[in-house]
PDB file of N, CA and C in Angstrom:
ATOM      1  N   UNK A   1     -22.973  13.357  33.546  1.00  0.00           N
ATOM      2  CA  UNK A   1     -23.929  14.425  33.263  1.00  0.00           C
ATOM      3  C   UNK A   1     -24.363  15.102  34.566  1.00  0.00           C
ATOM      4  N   UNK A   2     -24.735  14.313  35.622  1.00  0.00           N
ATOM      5  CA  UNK A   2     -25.203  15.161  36.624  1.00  0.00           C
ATOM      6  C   UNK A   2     -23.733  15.627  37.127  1.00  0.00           C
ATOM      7  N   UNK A   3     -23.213  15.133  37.719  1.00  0.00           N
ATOM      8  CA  UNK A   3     -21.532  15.807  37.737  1.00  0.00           C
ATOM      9  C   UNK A   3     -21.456  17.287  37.223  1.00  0.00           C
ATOM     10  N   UNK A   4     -21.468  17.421  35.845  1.00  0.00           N
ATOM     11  CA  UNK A   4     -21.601  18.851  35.423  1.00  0.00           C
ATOM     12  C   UNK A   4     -22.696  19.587  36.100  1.00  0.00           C
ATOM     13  N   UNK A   5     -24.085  18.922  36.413  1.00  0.00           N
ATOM     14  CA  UNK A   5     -24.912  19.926  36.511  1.00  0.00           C
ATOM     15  C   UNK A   5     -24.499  20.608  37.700  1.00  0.00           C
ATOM     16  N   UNK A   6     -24.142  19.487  38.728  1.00  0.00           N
ATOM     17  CA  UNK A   6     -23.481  19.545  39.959  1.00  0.00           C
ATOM     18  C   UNK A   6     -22.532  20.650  40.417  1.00  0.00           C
ATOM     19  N   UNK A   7     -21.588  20.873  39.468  1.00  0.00           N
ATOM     20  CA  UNK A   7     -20.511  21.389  39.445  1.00  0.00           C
ATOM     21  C   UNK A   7     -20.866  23.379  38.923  1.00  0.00           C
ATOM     22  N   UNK A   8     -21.711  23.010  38.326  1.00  0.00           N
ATOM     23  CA  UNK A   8     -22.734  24.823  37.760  1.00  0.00           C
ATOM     24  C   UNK A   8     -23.110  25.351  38.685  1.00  0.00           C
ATOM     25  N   UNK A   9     -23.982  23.911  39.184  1.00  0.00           N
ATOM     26  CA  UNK A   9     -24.441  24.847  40.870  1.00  0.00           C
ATOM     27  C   UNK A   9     -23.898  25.049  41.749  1.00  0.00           C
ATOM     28  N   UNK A  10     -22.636  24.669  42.096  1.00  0.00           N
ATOM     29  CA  UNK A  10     -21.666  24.355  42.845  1.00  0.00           C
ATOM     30  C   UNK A  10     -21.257  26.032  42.276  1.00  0.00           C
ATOM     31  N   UNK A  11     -20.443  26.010  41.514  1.00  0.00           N
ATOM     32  CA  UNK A  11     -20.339  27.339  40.791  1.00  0.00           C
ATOM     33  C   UNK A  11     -21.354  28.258  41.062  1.00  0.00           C
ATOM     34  N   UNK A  12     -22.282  28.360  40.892  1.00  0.00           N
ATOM     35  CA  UNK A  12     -23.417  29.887  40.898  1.00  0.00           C
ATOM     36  C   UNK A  12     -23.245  29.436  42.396  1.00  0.00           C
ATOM     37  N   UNK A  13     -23.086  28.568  43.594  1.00  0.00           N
ATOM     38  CA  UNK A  13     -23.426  28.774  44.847  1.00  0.00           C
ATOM     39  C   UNK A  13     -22.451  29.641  45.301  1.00  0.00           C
ATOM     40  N   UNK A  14     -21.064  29.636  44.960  1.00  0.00           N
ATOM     41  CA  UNK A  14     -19.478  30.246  45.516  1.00  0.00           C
ATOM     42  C   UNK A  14     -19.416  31.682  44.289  1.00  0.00           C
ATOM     43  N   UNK A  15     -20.313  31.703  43.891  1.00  0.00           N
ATOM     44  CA  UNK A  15     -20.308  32.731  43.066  1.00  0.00           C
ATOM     45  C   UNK A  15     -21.069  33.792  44.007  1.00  0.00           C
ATOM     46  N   UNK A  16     -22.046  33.594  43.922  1.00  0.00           N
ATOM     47  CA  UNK A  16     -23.188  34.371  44.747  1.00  0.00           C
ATOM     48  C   UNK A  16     -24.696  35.048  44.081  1.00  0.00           C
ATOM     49  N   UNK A  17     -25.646  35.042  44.963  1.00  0.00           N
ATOM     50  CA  UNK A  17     -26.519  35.760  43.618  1.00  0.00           C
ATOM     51  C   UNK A  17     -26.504  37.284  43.283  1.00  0.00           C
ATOM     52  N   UNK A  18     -25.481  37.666  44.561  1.00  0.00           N
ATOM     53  CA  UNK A  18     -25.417  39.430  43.727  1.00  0.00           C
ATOM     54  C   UNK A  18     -24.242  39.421  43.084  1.00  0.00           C
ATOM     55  N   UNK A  19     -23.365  38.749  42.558  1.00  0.00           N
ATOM     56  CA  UNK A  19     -22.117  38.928  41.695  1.00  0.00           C
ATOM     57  C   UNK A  19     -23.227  38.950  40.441  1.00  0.00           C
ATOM     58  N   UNK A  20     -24.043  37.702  40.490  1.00  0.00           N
ATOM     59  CA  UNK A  20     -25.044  37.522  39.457  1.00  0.00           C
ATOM     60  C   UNK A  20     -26.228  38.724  38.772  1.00  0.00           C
ATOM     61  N   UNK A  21     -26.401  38.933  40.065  1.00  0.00           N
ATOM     62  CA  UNK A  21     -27.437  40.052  40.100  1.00  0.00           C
ATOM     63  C   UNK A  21     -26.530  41.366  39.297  1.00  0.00           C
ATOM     64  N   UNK A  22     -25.235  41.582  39.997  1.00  0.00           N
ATOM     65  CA  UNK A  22     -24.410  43.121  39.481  1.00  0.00           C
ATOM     66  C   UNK A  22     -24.327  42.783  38.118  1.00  0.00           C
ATOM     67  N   UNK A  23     -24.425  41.405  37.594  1.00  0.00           N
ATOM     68  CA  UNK A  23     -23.739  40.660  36.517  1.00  0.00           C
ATOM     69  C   UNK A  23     -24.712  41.660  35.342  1.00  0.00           C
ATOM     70  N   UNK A  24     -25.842  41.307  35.807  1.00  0.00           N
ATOM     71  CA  UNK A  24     -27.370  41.223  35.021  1.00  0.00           C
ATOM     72  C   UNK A  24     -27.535  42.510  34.863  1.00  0.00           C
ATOM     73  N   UNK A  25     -27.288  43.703  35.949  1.00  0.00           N
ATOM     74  CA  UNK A  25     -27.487  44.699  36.257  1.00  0.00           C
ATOM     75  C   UNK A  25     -26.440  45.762  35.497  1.00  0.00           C
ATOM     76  N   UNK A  26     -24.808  45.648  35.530  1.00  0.00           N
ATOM     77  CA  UNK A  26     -24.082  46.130  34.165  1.00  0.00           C
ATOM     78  C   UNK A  26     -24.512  46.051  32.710  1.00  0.00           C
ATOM     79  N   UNK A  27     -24.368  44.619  32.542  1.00  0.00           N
ATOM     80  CA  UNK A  27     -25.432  44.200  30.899  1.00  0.00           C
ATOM     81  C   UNK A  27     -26.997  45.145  30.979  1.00  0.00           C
ATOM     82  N   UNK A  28     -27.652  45.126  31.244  1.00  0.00           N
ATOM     83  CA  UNK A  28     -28.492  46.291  31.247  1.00  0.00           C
ATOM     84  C   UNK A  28     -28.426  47.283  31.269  1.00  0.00           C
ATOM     85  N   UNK A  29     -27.180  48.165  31.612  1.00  0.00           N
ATOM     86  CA  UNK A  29     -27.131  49.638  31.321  1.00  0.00           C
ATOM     87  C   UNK A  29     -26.177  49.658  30.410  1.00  0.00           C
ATOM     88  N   UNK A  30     -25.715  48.814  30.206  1.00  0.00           N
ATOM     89  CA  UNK A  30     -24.829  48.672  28.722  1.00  0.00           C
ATOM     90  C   UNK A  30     -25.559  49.201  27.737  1.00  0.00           C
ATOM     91  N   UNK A  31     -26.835  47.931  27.891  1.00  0.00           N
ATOM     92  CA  UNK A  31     -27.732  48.630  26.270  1.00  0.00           C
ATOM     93  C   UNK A  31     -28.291  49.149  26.695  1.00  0.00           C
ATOM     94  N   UNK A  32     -29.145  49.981  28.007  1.00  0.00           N
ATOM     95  CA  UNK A  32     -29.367  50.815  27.827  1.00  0.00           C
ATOM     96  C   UNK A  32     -28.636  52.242  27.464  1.00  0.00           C
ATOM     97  N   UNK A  33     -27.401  52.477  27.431  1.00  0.00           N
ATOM     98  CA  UNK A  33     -26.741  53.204  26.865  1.00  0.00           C
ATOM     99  C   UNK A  33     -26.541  52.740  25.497  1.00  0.00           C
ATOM    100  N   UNK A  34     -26.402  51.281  24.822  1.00  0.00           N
ATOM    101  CA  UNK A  34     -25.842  51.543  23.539  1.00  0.00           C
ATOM    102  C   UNK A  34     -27.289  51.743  22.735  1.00  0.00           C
ATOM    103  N   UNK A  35     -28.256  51.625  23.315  1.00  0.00           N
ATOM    104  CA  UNK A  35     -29.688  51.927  22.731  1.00  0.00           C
ATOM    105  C   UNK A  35     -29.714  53.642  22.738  1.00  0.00           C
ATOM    106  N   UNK A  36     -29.751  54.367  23.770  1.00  0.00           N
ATOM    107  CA  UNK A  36     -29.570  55.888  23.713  1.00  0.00           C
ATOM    108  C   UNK A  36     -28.575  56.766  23.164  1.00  0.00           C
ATOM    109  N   UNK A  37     -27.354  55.892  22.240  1.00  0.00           N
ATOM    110  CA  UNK A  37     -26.609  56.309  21.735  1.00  0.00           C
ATOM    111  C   UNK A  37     -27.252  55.999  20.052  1.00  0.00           C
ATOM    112  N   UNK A  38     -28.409  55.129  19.633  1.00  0.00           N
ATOM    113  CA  UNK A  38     -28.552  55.024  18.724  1.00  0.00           C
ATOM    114  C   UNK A  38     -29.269  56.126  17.525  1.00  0.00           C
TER     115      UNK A  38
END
């Protein structure tokens, strides 16, 4: 179990927090466009 948790953070660390951040930041103008298309 900790192994996995290990391995997430391990992951989000080699990931980065602005891949994360751009991540968060696309999905948000997504709906904000599929909301202004409604």
């Amino acid at each position: 179990m900790w192994f996995l948790a290990g391995a997430v953070t391990m992951a989000m660390y080699l990931v980065g927090p602005h891949a994360i951040m751009r991540n968060a930041y696309d999905t948000a103008q997504g709906l904000s466009l599929w909301f202004g298309s409604l």
